[in-house]
N, C-alpha and C. Protein backbone atom coordinates (compact mmCIF):
# COMPACT_ATOMS: atom_id res chain seq x y z
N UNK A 1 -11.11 -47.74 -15.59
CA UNK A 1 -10.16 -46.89 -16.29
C UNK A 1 -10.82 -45.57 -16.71
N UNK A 2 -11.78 -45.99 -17.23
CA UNK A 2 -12.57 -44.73 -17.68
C UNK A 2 -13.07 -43.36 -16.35
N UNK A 3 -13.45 -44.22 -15.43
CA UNK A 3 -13.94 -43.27 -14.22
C UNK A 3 -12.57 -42.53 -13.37
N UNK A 4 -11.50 -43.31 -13.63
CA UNK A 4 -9.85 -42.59 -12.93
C UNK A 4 -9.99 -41.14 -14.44
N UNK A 5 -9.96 -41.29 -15.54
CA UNK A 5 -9.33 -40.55 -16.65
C UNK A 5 -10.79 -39.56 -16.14
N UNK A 6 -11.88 -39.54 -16.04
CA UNK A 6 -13.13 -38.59 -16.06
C UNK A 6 -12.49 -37.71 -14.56
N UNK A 7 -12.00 -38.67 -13.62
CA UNK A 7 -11.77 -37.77 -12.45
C UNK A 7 -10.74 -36.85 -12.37
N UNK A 8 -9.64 -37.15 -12.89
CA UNK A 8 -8.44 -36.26 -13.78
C UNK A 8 -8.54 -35.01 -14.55
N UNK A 9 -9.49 -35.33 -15.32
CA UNK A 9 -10.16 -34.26 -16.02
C UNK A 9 -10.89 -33.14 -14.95
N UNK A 10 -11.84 -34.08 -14.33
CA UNK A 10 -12.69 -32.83 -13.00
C UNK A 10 -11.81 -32.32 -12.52
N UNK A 11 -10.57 -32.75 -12.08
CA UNK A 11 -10.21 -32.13 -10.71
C UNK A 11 -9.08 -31.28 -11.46
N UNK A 12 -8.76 -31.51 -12.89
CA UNK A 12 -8.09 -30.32 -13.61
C UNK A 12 -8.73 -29.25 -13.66
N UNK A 13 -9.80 -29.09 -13.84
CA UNK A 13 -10.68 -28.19 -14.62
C UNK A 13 -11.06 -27.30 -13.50
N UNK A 14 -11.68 -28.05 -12.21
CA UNK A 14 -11.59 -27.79 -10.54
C UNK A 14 -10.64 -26.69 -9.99
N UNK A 15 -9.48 -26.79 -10.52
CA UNK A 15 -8.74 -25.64 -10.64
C UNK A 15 -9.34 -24.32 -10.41
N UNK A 16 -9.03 -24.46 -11.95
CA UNK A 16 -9.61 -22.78 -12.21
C UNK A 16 -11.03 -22.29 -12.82
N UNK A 17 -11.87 -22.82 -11.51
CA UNK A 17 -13.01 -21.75 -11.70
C UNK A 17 -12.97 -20.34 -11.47
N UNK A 18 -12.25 -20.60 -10.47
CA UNK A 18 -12.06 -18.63 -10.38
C UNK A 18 -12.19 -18.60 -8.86
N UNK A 19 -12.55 -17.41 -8.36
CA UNK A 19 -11.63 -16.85 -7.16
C UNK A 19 -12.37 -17.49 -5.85
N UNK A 20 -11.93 -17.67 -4.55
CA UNK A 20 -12.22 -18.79 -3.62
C UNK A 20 -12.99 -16.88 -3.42
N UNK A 21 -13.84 -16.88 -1.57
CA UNK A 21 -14.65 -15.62 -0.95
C UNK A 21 -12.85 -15.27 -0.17
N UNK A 22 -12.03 -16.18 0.40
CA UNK A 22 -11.16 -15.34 0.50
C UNK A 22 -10.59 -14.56 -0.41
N UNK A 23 -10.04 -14.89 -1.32
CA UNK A 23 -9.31 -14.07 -2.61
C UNK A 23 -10.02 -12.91 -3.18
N UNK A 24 -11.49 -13.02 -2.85
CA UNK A 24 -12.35 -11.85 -3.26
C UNK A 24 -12.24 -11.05 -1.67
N UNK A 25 -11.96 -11.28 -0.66
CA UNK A 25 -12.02 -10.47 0.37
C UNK A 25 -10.68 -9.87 0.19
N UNK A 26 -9.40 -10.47 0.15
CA UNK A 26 -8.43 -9.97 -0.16
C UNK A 26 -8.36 -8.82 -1.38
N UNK A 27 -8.96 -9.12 -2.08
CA UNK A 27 -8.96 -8.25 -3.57
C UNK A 27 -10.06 -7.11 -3.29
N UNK A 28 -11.15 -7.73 -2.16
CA UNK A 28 -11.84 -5.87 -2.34
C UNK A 28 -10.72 -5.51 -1.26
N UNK A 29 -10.04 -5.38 -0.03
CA UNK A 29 -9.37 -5.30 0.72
C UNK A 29 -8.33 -4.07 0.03
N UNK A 30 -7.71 -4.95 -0.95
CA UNK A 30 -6.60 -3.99 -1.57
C UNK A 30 -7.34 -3.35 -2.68
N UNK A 31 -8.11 -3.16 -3.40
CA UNK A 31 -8.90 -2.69 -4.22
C UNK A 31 -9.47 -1.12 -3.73
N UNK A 32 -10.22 -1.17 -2.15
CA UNK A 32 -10.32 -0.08 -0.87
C UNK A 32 -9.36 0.46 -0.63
N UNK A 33 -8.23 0.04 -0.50
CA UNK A 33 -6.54 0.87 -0.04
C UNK A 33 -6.42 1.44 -1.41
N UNK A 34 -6.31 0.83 -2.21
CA UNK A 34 -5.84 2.02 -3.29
C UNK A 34 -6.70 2.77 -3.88
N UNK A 35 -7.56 2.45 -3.30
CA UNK A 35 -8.80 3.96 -3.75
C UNK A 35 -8.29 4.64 -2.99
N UNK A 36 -8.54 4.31 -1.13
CA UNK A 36 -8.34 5.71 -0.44
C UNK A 36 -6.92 6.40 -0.57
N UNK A 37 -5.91 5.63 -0.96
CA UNK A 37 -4.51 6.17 -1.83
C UNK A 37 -4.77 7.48 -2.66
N UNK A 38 -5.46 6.55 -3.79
CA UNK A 38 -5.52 7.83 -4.31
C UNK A 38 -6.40 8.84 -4.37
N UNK A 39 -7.30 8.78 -3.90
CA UNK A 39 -8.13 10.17 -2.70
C UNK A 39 -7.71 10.63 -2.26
N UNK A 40 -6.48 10.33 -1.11
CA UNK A 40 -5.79 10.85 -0.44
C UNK A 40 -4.41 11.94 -1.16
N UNK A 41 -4.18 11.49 -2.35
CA UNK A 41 -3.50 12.02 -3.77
C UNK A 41 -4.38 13.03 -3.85
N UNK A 42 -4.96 12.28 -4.30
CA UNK A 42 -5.92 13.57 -5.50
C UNK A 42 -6.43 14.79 -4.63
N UNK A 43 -6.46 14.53 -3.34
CA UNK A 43 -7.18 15.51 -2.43
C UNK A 43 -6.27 16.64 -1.95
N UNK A 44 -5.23 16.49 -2.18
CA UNK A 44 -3.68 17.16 -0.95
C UNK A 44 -3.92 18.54 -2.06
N UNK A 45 -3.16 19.25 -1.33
CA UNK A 45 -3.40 20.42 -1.55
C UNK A 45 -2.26 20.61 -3.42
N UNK A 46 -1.19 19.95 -3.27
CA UNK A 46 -0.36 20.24 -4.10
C UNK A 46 -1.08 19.66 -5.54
N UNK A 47 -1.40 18.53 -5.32
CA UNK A 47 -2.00 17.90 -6.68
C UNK A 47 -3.76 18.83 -7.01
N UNK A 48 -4.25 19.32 -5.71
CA UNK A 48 -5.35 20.30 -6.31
C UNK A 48 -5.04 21.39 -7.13
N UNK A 49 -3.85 22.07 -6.54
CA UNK A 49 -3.31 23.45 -7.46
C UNK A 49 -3.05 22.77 -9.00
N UNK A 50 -1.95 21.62 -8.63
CA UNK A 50 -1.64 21.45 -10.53
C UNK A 50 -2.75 20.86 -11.27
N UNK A 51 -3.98 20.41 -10.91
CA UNK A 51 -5.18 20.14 -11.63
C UNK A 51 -5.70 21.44 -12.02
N UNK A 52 -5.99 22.57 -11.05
CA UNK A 52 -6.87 23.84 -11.12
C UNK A 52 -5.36 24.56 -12.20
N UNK A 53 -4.08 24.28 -12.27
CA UNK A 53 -3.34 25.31 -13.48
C UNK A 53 -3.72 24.85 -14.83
N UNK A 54 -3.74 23.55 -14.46
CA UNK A 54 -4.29 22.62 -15.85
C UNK A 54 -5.73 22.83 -16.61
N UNK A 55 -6.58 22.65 -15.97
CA UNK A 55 -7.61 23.37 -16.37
C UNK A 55 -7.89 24.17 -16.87
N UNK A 56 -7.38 25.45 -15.89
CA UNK A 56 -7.21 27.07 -16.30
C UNK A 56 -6.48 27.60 -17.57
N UNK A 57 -5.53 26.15 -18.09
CA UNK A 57 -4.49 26.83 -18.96
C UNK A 57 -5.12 26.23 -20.74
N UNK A 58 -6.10 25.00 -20.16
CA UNK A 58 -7.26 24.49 -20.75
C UNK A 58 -8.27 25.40 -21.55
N UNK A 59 -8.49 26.20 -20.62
CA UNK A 59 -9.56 27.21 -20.77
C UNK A 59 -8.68 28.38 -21.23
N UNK A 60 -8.19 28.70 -21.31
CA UNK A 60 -7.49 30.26 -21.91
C UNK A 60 -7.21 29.67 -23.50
N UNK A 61 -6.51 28.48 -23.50
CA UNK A 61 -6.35 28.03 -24.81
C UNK A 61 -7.08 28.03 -25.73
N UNK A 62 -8.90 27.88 -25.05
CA UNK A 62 -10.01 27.11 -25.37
C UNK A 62 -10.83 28.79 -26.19
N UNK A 63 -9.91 29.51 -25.23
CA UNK A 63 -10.87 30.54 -25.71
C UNK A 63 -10.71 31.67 -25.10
């Protein structure tokens, strides 16, 4: 009785250690896409201008 209730317990707990090498391949996988996302954002020409007005309007304020 005792060794069924100890194995119950393991194989609960067995669960959730945490992430299998797939789930970590999957997760750097999409982790890489939305970096180069937003590189690909941050880089375009339209989002460079409204960073460089922002800045600029930073700096006049500033002084």
């Amino acid at each position: 009785m005792q060794m069924a209730q100890a194995m119950k317990r393991r194989g609960r707990h067995a669960r959730d250690r945490g992430m299998s090498t797939a789930e970590y391949a999957v997760g750097t996988v999409a982790a890489a896409a939305f970096a180069g996302l937003l590189f690909k954002i941050v880089t375009s020409p339209e989002v460079r201008r409204l960073l460089l007005n922002i800045i600029k309007r930073a700096l006049q304020l500033a002084g």
